[in-house]
PDB file of N, CA and C in Angstrom:
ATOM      1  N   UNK A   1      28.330  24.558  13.834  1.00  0.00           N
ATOM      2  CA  UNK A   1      26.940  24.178  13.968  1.00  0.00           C
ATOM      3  C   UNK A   1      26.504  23.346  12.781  1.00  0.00           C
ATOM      4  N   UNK A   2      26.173  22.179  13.257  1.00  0.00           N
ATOM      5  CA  UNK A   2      25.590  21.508  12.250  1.00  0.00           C
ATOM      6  C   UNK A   2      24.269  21.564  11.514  1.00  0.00           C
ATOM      7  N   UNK A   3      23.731  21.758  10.107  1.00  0.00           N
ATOM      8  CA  UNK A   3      22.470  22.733   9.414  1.00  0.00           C
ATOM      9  C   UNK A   3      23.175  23.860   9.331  1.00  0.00           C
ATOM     10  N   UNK A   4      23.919  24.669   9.602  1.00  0.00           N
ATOM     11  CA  UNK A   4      24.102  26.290   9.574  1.00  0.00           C
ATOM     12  C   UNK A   4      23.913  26.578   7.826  1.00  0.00           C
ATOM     13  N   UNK A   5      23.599  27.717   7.419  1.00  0.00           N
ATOM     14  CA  UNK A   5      23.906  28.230   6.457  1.00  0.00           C
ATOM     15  C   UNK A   5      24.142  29.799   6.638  1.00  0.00           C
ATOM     16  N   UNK A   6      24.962  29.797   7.788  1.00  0.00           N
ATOM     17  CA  UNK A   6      25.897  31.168   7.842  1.00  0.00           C
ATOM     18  C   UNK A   6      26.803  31.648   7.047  1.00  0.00           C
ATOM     19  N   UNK A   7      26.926  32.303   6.399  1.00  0.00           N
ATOM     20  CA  UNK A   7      28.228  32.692   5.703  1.00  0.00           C
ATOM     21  C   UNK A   7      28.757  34.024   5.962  1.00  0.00           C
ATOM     22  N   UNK A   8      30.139  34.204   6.091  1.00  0.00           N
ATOM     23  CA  UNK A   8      30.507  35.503   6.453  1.00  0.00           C
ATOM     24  C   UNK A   8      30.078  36.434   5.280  1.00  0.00           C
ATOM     25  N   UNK A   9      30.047  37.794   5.841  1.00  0.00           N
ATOM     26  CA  UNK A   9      29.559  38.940   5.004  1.00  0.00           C
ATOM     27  C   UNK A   9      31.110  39.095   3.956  1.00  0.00           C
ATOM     28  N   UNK A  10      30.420  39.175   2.719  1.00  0.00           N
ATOM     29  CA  UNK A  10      31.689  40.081   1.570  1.00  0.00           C
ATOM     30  C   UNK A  10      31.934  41.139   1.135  1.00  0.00           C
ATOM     31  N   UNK A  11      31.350  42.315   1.914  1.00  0.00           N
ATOM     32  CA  UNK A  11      31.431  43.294   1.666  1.00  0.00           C
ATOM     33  C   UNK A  11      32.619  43.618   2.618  1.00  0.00           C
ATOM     34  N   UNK A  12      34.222  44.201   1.735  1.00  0.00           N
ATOM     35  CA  UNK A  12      35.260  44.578   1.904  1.00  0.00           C
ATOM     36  C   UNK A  12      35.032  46.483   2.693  1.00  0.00           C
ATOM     37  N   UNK A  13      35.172  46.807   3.940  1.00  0.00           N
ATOM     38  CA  UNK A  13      35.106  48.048   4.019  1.00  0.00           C
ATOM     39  C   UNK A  13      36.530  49.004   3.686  1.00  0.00           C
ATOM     40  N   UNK A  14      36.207  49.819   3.155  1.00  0.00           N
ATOM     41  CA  UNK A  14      37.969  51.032   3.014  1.00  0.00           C
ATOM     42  C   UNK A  14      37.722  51.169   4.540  1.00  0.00           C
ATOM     43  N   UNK A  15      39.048  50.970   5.175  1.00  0.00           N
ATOM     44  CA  UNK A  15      39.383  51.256   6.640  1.00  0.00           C
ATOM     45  C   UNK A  15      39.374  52.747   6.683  1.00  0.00           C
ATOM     46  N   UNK A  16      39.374  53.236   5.643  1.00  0.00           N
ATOM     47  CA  UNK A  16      39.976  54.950   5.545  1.00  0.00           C
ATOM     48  C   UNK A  16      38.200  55.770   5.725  1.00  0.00           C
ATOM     49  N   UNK A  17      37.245  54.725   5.776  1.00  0.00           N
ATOM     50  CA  UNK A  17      35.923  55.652   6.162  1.00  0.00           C
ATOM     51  C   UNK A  17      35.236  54.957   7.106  1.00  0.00           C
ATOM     52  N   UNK A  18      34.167  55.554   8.038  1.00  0.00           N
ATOM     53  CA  UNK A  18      33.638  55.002   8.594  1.00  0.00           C
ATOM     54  C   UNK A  18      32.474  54.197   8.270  1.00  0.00           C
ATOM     55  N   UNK A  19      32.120  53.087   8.412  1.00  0.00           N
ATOM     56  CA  UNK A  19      31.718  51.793   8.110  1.00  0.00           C
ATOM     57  C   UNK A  19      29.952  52.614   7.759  1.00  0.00           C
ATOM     58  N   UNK A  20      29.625  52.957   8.426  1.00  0.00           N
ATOM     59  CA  UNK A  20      27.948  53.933   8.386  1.00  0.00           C
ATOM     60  C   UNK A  20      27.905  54.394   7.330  1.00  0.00           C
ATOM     61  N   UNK A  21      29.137  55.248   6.562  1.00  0.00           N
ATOM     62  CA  UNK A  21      29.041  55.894   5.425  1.00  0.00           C
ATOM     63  C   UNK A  21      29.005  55.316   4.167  1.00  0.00           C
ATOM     64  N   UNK A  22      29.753  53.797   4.534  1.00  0.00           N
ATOM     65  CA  UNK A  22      29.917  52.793   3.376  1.00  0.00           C
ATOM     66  C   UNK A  22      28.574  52.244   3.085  1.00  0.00           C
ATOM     67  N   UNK A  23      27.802  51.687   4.066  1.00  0.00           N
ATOM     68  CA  UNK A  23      26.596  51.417   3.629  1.00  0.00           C
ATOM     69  C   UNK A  23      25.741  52.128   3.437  1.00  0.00           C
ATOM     70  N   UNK A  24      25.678  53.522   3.884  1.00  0.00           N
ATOM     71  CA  UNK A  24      24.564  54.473   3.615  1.00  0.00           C
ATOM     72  C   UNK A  24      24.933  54.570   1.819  1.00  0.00           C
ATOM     73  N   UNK A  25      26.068  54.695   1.215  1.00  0.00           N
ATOM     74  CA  UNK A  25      26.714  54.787  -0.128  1.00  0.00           C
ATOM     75  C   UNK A  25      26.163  53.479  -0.726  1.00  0.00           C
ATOM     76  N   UNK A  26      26.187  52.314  -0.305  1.00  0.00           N
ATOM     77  CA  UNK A  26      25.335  51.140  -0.912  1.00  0.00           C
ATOM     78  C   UNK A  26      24.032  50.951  -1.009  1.00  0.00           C
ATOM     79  N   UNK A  27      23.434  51.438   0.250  1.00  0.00           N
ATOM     80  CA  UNK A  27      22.196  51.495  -0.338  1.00  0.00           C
ATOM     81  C   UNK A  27      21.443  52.436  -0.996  1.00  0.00           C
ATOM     82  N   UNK A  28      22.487  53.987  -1.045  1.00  0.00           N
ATOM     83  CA  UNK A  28      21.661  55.152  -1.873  1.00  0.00           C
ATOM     84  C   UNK A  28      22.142  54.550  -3.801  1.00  0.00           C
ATOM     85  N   UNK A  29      23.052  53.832  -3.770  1.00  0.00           N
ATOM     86  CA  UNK A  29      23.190  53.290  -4.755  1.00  0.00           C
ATOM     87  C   UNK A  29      22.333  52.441  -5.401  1.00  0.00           C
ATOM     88  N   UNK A  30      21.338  51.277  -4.397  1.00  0.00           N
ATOM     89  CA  UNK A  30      20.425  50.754  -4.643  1.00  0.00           C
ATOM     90  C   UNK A  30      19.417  50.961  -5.398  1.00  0.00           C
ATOM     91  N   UNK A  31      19.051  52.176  -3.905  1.00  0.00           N
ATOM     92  CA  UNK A  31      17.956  53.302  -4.737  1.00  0.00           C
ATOM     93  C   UNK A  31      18.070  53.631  -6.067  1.00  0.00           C
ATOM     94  N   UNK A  32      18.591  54.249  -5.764  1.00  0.00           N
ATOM     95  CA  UNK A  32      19.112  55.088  -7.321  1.00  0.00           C
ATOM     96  C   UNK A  32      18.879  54.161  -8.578  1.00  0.00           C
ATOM     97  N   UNK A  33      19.544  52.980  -8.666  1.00  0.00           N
ATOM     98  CA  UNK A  33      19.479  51.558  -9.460  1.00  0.00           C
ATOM     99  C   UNK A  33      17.992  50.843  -9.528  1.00  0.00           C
ATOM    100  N   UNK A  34      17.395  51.407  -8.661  1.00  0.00           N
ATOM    101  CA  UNK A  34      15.990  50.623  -8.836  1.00  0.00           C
ATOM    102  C   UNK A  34      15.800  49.541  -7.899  1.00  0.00           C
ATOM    103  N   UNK A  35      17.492  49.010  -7.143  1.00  0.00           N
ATOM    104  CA  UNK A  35      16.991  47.639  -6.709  1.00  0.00           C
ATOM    105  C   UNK A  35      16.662  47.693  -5.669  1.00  0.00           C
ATOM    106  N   UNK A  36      16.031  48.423  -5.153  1.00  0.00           N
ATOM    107  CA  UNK A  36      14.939  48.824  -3.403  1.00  0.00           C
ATOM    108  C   UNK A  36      14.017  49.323  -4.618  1.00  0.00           C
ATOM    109  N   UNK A  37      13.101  49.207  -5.128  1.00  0.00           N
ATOM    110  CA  UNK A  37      11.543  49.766  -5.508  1.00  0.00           C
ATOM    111  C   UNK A  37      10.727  51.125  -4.259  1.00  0.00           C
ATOM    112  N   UNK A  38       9.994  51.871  -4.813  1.00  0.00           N
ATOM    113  CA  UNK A  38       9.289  52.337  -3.705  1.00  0.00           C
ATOM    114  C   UNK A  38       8.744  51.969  -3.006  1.00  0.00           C
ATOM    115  N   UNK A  39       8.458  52.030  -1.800  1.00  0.00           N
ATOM    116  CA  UNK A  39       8.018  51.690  -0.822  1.00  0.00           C
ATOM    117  C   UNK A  39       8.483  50.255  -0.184  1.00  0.00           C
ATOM    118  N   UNK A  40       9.904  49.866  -1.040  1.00  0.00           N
ATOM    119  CA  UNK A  40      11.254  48.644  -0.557  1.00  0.00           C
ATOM    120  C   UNK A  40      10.940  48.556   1.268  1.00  0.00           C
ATOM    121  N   UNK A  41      10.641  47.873   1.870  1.00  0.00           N
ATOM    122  CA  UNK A  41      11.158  47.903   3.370  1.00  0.00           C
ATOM    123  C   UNK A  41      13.045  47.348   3.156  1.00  0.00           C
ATOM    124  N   UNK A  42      13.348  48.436   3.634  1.00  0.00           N
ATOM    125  CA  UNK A  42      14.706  47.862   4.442  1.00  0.00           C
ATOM    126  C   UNK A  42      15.445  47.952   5.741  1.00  0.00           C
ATOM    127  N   UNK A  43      15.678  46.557   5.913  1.00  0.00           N
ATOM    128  CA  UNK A  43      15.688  46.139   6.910  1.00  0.00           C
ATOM    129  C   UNK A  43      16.557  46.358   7.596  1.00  0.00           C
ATOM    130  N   UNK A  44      17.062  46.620   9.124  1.00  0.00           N
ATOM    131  CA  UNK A  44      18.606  46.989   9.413  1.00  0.00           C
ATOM    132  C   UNK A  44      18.838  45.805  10.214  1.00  0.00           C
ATOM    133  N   UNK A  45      18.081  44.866  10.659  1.00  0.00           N
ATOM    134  CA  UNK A  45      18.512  43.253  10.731  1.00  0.00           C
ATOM    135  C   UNK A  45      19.117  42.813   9.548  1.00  0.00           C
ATOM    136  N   UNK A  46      18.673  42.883   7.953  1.00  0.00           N
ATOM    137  CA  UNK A  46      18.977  42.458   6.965  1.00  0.00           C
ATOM    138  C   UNK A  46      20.278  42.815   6.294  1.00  0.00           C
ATOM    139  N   UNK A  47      20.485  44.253   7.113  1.00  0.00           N
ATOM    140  CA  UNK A  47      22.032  45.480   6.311  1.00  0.00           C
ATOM    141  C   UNK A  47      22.787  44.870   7.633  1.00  0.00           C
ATOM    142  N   UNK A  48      22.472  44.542   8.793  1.00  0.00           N
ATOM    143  CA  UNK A  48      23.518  44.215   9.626  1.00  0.00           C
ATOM    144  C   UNK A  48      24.022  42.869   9.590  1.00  0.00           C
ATOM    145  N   UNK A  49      22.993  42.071   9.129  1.00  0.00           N
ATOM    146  CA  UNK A  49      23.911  41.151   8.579  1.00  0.00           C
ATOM    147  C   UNK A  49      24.950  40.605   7.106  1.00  0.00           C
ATOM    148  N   UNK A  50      24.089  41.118   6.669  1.00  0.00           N
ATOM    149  CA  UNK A  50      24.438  41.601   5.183  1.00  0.00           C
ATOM    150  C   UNK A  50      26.084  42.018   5.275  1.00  0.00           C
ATOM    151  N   UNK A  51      26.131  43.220   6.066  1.00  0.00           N
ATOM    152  CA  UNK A  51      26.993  43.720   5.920  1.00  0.00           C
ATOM    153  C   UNK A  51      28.635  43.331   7.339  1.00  0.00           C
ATOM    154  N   UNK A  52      27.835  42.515   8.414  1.00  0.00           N
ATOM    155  CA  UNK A  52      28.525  41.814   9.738  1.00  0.00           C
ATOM    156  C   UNK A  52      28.966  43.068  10.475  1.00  0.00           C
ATOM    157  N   UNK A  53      27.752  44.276  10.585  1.00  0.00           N
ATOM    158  CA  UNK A  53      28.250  45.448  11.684  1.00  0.00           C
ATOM    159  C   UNK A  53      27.164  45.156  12.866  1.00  0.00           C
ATOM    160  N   UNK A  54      27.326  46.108  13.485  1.00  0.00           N
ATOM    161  CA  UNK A  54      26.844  46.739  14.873  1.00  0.00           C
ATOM    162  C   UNK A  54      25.360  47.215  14.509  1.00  0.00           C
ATOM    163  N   UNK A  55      24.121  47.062  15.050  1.00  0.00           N
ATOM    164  CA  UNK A  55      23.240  47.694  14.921  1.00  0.00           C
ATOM    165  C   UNK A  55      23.204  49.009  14.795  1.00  0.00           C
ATOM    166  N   UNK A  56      23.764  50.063  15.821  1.00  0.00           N
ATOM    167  CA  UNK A  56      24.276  50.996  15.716  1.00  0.00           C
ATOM    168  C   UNK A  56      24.752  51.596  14.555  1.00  0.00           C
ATOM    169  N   UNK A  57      25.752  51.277  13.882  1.00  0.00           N
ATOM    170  CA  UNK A  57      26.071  51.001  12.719  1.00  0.00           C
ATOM    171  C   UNK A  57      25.324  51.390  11.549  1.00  0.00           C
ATOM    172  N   UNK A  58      24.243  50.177  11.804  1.00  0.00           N
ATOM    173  CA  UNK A  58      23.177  50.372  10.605  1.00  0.00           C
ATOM    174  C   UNK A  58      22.052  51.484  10.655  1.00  0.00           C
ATOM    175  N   UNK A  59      21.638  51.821  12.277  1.00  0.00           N
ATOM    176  CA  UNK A  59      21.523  52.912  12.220  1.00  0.00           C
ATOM    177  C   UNK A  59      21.861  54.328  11.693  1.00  0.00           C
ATOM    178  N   UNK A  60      23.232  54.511  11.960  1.00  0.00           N
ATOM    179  CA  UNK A  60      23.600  55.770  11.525  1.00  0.00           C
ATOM    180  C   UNK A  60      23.687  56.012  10.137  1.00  0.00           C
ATOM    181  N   UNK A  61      23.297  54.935   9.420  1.00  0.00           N
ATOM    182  CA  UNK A  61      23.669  55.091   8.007  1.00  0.00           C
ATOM    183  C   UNK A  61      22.138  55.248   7.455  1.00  0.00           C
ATOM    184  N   UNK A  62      21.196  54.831   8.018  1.00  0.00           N
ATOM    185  CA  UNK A  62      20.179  54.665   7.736  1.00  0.00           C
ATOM    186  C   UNK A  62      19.310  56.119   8.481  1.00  0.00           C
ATOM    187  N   UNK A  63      20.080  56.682   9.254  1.00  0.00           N
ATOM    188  CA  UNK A  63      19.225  58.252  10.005  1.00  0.00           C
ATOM    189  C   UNK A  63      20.082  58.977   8.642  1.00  0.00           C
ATOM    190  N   UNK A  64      21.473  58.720   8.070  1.00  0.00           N
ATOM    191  CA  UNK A  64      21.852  59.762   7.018  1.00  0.00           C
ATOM    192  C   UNK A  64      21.090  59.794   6.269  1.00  0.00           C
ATOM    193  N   UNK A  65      20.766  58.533   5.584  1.00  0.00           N
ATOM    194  CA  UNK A  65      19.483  58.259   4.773  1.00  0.00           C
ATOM    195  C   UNK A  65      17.947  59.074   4.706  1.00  0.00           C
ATOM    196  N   UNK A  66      17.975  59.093   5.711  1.00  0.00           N
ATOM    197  CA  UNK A  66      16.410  59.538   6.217  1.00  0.00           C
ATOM    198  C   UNK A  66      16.897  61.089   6.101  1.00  0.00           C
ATOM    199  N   UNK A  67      17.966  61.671   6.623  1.00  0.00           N
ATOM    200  CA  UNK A  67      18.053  63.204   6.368  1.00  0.00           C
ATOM    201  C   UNK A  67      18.422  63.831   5.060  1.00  0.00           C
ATOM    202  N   UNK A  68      18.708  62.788   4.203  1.00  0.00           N
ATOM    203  CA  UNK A  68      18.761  63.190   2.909  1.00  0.00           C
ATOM    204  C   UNK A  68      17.538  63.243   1.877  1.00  0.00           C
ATOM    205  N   UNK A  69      16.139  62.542   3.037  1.00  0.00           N
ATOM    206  CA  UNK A  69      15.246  62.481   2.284  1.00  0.00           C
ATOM    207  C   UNK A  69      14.926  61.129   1.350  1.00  0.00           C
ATOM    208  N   UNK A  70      15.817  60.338   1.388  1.00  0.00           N
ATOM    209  CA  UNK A  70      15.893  58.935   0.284  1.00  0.00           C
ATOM    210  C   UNK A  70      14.652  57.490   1.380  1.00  0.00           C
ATOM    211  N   UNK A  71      15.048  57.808   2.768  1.00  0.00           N
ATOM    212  CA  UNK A  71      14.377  56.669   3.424  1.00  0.00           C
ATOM    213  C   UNK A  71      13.101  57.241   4.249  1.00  0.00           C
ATOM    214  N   UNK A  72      11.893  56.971   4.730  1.00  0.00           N
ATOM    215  CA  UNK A  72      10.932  57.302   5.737  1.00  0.00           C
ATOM    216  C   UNK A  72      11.069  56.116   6.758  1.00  0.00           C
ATOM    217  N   UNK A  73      10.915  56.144   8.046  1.00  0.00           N
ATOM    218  CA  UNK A  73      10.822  55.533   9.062  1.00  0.00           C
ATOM    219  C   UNK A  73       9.790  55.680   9.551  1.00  0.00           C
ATOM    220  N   UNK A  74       8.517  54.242   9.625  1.00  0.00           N
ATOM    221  CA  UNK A  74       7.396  54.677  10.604  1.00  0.00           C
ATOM    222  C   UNK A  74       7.161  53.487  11.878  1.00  0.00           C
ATOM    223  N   UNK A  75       7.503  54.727  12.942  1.00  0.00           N
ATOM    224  CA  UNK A  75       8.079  53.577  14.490  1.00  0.00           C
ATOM    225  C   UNK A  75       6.805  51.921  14.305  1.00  0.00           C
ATOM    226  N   UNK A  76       7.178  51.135  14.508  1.00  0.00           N
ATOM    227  CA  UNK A  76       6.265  49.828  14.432  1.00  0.00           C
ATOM    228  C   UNK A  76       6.543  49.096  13.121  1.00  0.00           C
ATOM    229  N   UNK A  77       6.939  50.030  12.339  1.00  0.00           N
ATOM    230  CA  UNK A  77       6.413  49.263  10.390  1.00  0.00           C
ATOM    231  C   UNK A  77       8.291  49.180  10.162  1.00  0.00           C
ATOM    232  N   UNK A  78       8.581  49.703  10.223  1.00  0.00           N
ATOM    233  CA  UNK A  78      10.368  49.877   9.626  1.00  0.00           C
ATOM    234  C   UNK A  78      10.775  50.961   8.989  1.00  0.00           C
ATOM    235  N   UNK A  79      11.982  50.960   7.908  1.00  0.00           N
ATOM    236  CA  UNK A  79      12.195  51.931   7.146  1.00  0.00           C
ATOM    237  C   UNK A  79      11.754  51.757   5.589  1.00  0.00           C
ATOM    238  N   UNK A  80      11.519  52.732   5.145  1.00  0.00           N
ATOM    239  CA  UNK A  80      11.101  52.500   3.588  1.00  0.00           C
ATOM    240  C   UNK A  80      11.301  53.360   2.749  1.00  0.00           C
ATOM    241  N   UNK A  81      11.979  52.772   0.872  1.00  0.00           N
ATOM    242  CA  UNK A  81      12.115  53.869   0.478  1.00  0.00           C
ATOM    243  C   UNK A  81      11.216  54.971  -0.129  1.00  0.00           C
ATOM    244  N   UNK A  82      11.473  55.936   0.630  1.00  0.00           N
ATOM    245  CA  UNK A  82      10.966  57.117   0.252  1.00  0.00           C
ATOM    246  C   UNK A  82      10.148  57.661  -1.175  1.00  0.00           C
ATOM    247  N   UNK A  83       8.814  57.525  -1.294  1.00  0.00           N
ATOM    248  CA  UNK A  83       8.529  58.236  -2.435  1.00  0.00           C
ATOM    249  C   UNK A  83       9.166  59.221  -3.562  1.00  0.00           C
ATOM    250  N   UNK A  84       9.389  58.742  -4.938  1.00  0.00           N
ATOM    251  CA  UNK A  84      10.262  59.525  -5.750  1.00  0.00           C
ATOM    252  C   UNK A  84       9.102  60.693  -6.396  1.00  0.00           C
TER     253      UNK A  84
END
């Protein structure tokens, strides 16, 4: 495509885990680091491409998220991080 500025994703997954767990591990890392702020929207259009998975995908890493307490989800608005 001519204009594109696609680039494939560089995030290398260990074949030895499932892909949900790798990014739920990147972005609680984020957190943790500061680089999502409170009340960060993140996006799972933005982690699915980011990362070149399955919506699905970004889901499940992002409901681990939410049961650990790190993300809130409000249906209409997105996900966000969670008040520290």
């Amino acid at each position: 495509m001519r204009g594109s500025t696609y680039s494939p994703p560089v995030f290398e997954f260990n074949p030895t885990r499932p892909k949900w767990q790798q990014i739920a591990e990147v972005v609680r890392e984020r957190i943790a680091s500061g680089e999502y702020p409170e009340r960060a929207l993140i996006s799972e259009v933005k982690l699915e491409q980011e990362f070149g998975v399955a919506r699905d995908t970004v889901r499940k890493a992002t409901a681990a998220l939410r049961a650990e307490g790190l993300i809130v989800t409000t249906p209409g608005m997105g996900s966000f991080v969670a008040d520290r």
